[in-house]
PDB file of N, CA and C in Angstrom:
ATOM      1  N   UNK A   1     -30.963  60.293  47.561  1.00  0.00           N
ATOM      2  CA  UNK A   1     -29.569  59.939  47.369  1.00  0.00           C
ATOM      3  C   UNK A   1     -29.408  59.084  46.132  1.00  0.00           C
ATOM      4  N   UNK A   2     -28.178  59.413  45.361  1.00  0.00           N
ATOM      5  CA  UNK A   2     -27.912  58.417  44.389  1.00  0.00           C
ATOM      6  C   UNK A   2     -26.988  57.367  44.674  1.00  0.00           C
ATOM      7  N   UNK A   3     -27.611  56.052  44.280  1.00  0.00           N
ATOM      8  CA  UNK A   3     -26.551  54.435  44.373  1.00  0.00           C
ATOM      9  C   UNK A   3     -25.442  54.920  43.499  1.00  0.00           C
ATOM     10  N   UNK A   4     -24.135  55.429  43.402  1.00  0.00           N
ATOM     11  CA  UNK A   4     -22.906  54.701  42.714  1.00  0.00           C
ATOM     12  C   UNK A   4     -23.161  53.349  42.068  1.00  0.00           C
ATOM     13  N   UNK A   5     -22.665  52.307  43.354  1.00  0.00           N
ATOM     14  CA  UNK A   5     -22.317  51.044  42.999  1.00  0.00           C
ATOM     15  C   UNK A   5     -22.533  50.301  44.071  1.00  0.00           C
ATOM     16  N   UNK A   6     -22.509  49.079  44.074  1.00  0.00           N
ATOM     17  CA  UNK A   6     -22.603  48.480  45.416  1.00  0.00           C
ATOM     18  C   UNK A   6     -20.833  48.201  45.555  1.00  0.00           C
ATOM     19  N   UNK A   7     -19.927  48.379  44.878  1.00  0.00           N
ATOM     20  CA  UNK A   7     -18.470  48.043  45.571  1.00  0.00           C
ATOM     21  C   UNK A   7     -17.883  49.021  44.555  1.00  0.00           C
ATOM     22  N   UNK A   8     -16.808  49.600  45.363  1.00  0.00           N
ATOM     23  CA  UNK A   8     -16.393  50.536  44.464  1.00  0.00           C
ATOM     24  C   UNK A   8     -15.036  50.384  45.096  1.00  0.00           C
ATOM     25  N   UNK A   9     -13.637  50.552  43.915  1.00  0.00           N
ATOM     26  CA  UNK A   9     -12.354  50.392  44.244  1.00  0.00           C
ATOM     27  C   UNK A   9     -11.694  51.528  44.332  1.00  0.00           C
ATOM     28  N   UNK A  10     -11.252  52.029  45.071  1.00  0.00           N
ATOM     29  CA  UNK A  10     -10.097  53.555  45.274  1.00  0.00           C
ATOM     30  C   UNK A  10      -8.600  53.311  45.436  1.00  0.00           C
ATOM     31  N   UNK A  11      -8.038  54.208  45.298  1.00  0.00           N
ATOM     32  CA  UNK A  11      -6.734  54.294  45.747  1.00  0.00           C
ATOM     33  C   UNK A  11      -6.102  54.875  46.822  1.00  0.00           C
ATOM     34  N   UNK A  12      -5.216  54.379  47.366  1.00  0.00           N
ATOM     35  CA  UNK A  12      -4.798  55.111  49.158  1.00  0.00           C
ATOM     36  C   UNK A  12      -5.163  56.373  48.773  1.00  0.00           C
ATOM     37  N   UNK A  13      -4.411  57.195  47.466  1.00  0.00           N
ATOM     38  CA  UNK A  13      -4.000  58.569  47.259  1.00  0.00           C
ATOM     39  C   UNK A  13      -5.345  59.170  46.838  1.00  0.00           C
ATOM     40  N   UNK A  14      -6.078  58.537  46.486  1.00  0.00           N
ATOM     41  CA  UNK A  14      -7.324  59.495  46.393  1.00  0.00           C
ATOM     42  C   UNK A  14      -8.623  59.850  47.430  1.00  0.00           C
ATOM     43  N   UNK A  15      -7.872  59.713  48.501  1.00  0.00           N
ATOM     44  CA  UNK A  15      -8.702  59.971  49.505  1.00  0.00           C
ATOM     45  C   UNK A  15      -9.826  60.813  49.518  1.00  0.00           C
ATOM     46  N   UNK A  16      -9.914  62.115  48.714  1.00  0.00           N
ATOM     47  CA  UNK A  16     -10.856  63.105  49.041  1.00  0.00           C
ATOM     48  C   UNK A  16     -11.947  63.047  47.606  1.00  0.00           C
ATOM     49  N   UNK A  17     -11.421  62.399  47.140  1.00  0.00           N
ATOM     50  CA  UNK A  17     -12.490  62.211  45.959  1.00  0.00           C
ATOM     51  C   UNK A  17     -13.682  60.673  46.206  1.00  0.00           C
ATOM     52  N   UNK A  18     -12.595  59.541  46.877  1.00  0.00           N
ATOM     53  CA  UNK A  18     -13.174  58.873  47.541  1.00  0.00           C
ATOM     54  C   UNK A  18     -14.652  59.517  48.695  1.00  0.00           C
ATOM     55  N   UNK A  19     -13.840  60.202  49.120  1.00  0.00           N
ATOM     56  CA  UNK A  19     -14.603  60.425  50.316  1.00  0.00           C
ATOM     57  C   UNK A  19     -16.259  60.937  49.655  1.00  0.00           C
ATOM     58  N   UNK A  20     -16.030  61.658  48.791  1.00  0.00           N
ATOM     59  CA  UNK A  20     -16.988  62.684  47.931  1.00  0.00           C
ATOM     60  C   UNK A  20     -17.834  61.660  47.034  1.00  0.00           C
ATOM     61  N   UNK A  21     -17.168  60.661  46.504  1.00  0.00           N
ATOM     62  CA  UNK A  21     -18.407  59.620  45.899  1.00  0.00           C
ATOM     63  C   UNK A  21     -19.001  58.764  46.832  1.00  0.00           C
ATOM     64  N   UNK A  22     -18.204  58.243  48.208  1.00  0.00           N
ATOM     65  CA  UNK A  22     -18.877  57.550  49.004  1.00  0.00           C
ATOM     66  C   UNK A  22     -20.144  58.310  49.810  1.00  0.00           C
ATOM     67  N   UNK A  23     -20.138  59.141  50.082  1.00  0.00           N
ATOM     68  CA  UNK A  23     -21.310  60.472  50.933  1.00  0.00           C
ATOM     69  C   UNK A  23     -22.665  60.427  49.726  1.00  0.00           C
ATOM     70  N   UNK A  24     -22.505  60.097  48.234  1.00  0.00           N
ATOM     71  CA  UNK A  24     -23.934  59.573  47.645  1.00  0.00           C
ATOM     72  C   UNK A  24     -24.051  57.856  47.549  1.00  0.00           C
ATOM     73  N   UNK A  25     -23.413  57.607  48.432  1.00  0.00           N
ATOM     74  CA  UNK A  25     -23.824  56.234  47.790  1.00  0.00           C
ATOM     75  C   UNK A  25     -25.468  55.896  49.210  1.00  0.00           C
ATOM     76  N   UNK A  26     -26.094  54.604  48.690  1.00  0.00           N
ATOM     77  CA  UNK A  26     -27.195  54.379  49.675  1.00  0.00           C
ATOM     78  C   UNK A  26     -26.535  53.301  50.611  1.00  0.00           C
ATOM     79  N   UNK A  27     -26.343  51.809  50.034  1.00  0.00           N
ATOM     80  CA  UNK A  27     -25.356  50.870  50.208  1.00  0.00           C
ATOM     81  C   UNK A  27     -24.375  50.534  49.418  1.00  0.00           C
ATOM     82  N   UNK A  28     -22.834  50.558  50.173  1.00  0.00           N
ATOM     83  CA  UNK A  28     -22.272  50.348  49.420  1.00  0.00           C
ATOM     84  C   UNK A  28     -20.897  49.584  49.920  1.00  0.00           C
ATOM     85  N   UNK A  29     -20.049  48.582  49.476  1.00  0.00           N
ATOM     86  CA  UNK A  29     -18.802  47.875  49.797  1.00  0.00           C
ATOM     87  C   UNK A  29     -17.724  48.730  48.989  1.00  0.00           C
ATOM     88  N   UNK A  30     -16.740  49.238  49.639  1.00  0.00           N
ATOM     89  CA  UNK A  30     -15.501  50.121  49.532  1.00  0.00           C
ATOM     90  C   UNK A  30     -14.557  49.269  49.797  1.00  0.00           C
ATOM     91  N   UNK A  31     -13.306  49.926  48.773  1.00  0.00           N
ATOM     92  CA  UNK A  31     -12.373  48.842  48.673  1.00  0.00           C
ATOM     93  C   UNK A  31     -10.863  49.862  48.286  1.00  0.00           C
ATOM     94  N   UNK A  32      -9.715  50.522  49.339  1.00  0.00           N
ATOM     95  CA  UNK A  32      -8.893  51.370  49.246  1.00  0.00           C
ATOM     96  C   UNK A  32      -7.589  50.079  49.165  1.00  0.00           C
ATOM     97  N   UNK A  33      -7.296  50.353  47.756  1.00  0.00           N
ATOM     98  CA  UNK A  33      -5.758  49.366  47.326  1.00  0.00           C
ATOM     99  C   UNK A  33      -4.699  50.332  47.497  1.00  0.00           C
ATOM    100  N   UNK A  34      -3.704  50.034  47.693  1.00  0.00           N
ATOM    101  CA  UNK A  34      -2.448  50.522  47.706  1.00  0.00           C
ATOM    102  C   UNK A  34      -2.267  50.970  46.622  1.00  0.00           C
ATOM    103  N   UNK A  35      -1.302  52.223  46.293  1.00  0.00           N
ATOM    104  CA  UNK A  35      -0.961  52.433  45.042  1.00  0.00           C
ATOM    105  C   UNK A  35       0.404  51.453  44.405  1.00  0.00           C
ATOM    106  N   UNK A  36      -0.178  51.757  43.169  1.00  0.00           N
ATOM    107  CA  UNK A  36       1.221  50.715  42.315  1.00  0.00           C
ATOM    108  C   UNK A  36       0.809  49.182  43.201  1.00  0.00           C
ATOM    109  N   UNK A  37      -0.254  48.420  43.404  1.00  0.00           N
ATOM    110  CA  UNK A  37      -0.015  47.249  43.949  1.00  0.00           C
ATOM    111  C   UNK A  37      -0.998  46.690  42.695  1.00  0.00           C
ATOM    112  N   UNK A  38      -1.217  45.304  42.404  1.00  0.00           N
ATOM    113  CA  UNK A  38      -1.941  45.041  41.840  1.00  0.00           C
ATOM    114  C   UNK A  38      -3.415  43.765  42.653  1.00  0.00           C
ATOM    115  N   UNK A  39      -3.237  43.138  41.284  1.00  0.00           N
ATOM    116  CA  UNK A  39      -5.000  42.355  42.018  1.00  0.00           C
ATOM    117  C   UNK A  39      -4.751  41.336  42.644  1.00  0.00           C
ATOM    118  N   UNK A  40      -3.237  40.642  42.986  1.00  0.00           N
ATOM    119  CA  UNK A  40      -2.651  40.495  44.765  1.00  0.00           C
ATOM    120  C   UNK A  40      -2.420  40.925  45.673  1.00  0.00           C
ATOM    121  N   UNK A  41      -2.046  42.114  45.487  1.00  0.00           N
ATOM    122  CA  UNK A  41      -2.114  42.921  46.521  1.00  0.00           C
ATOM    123  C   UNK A  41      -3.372  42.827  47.495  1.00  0.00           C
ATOM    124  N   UNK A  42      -3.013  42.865  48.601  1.00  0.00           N
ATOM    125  CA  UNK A  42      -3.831  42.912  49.912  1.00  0.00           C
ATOM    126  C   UNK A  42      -4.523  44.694  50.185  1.00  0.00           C
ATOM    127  N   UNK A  43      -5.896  44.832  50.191  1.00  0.00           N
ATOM    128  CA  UNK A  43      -6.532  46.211  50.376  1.00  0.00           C
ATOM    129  C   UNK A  43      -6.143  47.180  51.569  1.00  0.00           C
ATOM    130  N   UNK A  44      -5.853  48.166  51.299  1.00  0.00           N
ATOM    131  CA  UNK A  44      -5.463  49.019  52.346  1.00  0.00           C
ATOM    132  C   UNK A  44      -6.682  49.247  53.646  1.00  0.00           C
ATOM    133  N   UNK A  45      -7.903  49.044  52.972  1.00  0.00           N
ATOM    134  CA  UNK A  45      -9.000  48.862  53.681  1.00  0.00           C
ATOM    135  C   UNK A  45     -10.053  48.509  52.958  1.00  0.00           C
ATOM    136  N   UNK A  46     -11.185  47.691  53.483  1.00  0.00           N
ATOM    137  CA  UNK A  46     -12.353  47.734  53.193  1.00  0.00           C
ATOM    138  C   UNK A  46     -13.656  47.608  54.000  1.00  0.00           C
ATOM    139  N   UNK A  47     -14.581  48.039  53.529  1.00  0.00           N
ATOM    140  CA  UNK A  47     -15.863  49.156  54.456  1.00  0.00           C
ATOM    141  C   UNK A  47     -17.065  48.845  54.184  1.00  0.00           C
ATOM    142  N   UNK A  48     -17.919  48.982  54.699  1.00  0.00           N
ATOM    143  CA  UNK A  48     -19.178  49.548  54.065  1.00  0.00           C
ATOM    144  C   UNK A  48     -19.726  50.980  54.416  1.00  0.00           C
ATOM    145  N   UNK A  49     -20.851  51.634  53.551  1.00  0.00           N
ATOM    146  CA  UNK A  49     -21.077  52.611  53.592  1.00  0.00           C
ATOM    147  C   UNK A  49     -22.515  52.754  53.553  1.00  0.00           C
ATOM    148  N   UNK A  50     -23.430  52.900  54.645  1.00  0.00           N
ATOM    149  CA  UNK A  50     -25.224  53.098  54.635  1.00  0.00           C
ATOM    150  C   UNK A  50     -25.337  54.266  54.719  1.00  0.00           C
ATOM    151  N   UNK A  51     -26.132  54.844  53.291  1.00  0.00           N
ATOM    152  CA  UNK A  51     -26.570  56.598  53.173  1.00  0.00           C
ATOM    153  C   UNK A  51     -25.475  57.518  53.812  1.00  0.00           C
ATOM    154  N   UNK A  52     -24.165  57.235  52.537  1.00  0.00           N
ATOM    155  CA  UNK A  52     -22.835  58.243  52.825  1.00  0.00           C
ATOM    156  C   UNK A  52     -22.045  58.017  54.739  1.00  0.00           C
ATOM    157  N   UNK A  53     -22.487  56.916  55.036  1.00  0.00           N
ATOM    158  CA  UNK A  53     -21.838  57.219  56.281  1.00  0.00           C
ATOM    159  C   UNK A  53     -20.832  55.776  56.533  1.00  0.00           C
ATOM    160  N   UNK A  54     -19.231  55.906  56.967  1.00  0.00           N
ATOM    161  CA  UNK A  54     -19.264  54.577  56.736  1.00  0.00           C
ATOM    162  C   UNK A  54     -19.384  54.197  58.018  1.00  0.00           C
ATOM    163  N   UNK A  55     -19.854  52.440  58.282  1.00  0.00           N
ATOM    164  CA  UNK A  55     -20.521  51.865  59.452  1.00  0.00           C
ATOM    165  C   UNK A  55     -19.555  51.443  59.550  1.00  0.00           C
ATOM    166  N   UNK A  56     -18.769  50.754  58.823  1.00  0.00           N
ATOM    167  CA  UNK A  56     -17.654  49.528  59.237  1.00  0.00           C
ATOM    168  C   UNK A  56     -16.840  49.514  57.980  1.00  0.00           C
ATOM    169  N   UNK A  57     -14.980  49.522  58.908  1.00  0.00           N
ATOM    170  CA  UNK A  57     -14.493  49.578  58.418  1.00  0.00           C
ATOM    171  C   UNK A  57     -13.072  48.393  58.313  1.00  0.00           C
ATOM    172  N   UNK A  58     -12.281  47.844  57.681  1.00  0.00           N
ATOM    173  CA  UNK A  58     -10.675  47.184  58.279  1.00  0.00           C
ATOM    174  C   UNK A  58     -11.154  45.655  58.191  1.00  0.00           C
ATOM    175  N   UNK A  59     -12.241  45.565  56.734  1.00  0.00           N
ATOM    176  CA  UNK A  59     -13.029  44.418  57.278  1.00  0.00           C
ATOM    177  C   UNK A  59     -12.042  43.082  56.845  1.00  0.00           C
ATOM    178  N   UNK A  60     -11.461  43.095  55.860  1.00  0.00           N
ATOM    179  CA  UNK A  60     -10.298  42.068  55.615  1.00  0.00           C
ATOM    180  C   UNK A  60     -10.477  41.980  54.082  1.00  0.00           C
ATOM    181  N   UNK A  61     -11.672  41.467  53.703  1.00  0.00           N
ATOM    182  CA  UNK A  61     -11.915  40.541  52.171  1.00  0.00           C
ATOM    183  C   UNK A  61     -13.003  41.352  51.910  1.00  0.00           C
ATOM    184  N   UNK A  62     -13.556  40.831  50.516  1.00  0.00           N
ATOM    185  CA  UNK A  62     -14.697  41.278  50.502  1.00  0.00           C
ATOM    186  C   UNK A  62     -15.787  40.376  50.546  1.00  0.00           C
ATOM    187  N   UNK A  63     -15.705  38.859  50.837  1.00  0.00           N
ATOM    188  CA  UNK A  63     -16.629  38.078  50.855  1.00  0.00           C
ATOM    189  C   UNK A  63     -17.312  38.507  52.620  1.00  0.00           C
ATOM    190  N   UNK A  64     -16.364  38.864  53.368  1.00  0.00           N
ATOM    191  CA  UNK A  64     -16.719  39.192  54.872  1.00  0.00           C
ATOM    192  C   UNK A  64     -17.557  39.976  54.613  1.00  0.00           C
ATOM    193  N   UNK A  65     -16.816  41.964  53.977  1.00  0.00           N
ATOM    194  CA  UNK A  65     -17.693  42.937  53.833  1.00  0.00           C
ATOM    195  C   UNK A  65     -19.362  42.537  52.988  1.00  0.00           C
ATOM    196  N   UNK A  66     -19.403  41.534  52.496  1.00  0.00           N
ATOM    197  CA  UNK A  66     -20.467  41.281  51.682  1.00  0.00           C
ATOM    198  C   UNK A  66     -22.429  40.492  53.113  1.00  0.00           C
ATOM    199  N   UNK A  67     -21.243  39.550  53.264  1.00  0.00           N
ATOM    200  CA  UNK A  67     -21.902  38.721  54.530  1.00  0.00           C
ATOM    201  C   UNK A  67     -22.558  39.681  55.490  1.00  0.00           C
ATOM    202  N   UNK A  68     -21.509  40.890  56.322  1.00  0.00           N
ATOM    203  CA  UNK A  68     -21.790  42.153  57.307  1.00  0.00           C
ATOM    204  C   UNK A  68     -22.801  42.966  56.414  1.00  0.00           C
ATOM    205  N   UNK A  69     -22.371  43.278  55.102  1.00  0.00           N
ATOM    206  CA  UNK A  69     -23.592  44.422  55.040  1.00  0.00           C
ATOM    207  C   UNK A  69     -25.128  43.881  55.046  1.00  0.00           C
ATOM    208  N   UNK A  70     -25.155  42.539  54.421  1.00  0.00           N
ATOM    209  CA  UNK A  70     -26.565  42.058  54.780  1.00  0.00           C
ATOM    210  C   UNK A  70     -26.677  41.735  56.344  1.00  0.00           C
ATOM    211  N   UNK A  71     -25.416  41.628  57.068  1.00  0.00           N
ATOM    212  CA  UNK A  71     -25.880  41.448  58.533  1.00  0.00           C
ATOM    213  C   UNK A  71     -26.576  43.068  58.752  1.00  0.00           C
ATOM    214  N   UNK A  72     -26.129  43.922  58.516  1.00  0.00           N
ATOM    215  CA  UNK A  72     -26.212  45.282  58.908  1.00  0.00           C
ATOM    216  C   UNK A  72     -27.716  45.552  58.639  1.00  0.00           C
ATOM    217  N   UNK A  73     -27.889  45.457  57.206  1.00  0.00           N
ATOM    218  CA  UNK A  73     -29.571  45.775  57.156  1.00  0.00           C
ATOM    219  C   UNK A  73     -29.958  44.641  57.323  1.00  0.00           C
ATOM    220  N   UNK A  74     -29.943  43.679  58.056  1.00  0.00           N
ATOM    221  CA  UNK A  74     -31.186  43.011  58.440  1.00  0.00           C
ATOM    222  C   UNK A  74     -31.489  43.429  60.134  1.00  0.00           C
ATOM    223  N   UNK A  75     -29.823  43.979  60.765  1.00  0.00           N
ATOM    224  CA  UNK A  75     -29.882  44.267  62.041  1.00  0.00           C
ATOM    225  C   UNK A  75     -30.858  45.639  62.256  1.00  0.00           C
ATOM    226  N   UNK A  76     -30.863  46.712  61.070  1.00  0.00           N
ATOM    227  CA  UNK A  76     -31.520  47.782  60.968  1.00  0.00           C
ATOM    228  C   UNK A  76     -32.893  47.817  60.669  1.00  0.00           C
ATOM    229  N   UNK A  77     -32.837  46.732  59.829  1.00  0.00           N
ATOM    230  CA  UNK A  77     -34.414  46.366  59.101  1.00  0.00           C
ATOM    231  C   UNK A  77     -34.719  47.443  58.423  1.00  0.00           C
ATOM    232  N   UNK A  78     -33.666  47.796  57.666  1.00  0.00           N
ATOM    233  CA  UNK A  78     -33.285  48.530  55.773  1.00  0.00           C
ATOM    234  C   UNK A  78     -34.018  47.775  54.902  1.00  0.00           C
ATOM    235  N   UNK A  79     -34.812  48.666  53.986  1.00  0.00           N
ATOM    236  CA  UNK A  79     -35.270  47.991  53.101  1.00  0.00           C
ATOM    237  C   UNK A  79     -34.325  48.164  52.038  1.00  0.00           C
ATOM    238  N   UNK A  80     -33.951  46.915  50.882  1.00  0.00           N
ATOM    239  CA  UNK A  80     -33.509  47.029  49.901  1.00  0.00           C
ATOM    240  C   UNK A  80     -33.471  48.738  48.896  1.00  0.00           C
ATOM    241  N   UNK A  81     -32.639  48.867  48.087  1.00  0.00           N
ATOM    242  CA  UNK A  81     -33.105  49.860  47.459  1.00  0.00           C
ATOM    243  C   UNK A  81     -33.899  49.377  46.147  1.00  0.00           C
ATOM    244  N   UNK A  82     -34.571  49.838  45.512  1.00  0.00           N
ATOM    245  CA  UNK A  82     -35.124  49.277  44.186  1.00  0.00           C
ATOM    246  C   UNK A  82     -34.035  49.176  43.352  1.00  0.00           C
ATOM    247  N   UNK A  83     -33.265  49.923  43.117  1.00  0.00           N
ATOM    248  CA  UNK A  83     -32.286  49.631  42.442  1.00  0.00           C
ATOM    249  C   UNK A  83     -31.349  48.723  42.349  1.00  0.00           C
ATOM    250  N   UNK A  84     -31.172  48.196  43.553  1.00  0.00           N
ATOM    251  CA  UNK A  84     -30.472  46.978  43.500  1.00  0.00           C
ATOM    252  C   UNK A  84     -31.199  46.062  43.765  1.00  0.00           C
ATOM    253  N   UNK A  85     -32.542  46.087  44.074  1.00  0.00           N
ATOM    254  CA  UNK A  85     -33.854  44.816  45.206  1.00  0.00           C
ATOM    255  C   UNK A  85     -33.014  43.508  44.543  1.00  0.00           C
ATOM    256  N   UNK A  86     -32.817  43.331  43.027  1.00  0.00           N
ATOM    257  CA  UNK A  86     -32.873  41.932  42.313  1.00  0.00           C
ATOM    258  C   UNK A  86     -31.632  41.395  42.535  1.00  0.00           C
ATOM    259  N   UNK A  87     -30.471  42.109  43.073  1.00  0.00           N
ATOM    260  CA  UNK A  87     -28.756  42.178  43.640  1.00  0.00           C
ATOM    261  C   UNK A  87     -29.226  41.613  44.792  1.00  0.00           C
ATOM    262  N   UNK A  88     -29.744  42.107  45.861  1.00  0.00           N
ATOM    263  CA  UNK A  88     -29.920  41.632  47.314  1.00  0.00           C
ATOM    264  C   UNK A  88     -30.523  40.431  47.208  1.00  0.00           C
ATOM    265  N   UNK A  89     -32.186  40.455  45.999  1.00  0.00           N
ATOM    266  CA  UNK A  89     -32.699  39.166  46.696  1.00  0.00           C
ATOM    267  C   UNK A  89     -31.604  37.531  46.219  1.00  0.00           C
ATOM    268  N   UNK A  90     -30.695  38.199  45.275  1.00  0.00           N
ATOM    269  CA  UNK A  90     -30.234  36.755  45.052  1.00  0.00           C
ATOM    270  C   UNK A  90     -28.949  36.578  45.351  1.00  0.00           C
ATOM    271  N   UNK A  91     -28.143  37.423  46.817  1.00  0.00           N
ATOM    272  CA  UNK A  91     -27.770  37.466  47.860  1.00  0.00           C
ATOM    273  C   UNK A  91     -27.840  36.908  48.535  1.00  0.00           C
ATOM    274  N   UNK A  92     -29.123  37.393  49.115  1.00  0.00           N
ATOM    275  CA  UNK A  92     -29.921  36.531  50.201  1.00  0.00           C
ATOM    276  C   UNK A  92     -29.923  34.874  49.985  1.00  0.00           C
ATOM    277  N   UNK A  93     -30.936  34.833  49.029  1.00  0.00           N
ATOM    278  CA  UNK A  93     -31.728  33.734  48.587  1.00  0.00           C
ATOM    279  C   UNK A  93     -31.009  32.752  48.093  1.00  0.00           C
ATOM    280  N   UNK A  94     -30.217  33.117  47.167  1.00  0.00           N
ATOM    281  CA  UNK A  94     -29.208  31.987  46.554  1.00  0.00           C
ATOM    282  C   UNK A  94     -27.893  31.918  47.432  1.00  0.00           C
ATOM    283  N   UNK A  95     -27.062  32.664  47.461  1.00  0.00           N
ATOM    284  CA  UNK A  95     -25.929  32.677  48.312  1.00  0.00           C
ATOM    285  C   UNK A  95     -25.653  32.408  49.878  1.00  0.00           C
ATOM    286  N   UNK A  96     -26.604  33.307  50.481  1.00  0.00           N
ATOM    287  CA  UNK A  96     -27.081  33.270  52.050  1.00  0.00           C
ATOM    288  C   UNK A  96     -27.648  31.911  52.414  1.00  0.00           C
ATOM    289  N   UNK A  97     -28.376  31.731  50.898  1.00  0.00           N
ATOM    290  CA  UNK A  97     -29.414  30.427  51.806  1.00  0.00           C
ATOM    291  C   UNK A  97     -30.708  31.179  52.291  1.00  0.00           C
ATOM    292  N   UNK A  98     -31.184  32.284  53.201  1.00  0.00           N
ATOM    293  CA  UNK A  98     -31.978  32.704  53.792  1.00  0.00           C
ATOM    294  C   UNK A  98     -33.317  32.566  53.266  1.00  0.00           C
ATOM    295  N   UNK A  99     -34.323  32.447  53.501  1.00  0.00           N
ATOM    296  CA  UNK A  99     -35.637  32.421  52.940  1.00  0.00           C
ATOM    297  C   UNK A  99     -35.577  31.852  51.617  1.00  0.00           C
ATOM    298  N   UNK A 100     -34.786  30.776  51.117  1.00  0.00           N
ATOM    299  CA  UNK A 100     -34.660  30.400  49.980  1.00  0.00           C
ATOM    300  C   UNK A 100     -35.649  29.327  49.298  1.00  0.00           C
ATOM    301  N   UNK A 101     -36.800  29.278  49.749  1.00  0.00           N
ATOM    302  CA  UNK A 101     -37.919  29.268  49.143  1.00  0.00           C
ATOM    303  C   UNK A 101     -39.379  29.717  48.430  1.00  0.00           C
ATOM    304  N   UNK A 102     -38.654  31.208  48.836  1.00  0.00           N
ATOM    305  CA  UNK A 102     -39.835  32.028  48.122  1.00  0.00           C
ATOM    306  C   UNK A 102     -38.691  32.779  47.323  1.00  0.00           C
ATOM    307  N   UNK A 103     -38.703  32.570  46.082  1.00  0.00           N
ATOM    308  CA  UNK A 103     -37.674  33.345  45.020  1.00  0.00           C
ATOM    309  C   UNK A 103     -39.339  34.157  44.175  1.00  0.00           C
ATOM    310  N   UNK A 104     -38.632  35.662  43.627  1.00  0.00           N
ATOM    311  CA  UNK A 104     -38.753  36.188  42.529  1.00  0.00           C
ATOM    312  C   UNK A 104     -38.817  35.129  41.503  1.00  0.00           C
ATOM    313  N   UNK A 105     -39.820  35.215  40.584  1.00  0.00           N
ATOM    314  CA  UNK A 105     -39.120  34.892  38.844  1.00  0.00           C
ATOM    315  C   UNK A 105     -38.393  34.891  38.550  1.00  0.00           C
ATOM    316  N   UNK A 106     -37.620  35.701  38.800  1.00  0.00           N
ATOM    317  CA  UNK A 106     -36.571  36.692  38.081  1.00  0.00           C
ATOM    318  C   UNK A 106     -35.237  35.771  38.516  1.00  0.00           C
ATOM    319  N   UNK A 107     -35.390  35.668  39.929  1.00  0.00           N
ATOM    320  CA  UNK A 107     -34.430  34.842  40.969  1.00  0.00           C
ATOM    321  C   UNK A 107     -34.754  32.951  40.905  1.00  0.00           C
ATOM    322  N   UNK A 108     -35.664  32.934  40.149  1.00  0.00           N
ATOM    323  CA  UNK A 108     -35.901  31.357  40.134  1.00  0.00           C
ATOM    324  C   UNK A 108     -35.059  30.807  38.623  1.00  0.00           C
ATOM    325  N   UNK A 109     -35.545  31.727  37.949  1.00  0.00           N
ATOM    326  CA  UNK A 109     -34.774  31.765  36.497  1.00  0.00           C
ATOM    327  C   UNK A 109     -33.034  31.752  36.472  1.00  0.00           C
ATOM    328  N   UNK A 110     -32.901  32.563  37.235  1.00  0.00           N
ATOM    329  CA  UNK A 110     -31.144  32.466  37.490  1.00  0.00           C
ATOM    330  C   UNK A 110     -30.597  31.784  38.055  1.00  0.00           C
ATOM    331  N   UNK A 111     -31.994  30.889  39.472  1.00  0.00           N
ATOM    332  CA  UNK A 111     -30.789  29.993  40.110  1.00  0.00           C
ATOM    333  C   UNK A 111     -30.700  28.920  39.009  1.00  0.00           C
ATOM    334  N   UNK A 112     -31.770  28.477  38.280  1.00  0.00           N
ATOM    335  CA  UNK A 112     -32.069  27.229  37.545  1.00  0.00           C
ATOM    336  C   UNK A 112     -30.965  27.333  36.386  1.00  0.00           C
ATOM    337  N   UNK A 113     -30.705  28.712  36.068  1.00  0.00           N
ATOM    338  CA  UNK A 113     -29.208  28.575  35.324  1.00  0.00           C
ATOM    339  C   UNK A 113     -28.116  28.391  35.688  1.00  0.00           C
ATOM    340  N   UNK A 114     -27.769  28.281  37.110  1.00  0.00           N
ATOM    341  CA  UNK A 114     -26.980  28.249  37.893  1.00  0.00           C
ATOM    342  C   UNK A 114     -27.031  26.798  38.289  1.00  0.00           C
ATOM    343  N   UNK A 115     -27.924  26.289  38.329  1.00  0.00           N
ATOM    344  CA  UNK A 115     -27.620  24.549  38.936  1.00  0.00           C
ATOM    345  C   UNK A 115     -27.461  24.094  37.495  1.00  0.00           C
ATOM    346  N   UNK A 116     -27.389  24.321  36.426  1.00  0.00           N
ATOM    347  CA  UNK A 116     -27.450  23.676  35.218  1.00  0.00           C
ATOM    348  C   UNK A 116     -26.434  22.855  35.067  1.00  0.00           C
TER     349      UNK A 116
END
């Protein structure tokens, strides 16, 4: 399967094209705005989506949908995809808090730019 994106924005009216990019995604946060509304506007829905299927949907925000999908694969015990591994671990690690003492390089380097 191919990753899209990890959040991807649609429109009410494009339902079937929606539907058709979400079915390749691996993980992913979906986000259906109203048409003609803008970036106040409140989402017509938002979801997640594990390997084209969506699990959960009507979630409110996207800081919720963000929180649930790491609830989701940790409830599944999903491994990251490689493609995003360095997205999740500093998810987890920095944001979550979770295991936030064993960082990546990669993830030690960014938080240390981040407390700067």
């Amino acid at each position: 399967m191919k990753i899209r994106a990890v959040s991807s924005e649609y429109l009410d009216s494009d339902g079937c094209a929606a539907q058709r990019e979400l079915e390749q995604v691996v993980f992913g946060i979906y986000s259906i705005n109203a048409e003609g509304g803008d970036a106040t506007t409140t989402p017509v829905d938002i979801g997640i989506v594990i390997e084209g299927v969506e699990v959960l949907h009507d979630l409110g925000d996207i800081t919720s949908a963000c929180a649930l999908l790491m609830g989701v694969i940790y409830a599944m015990n999903l491994c990251y995809p490689q493609e995003l591994k360095m997205f999740f671990e500093v998810l987890q690690k920095i944001f979550l808090q979770l295991n936030a003492t064993r960082l990546s390089t990669k993830v030690q380097m960014l938080k240390n730019k981040l407390y700067e």
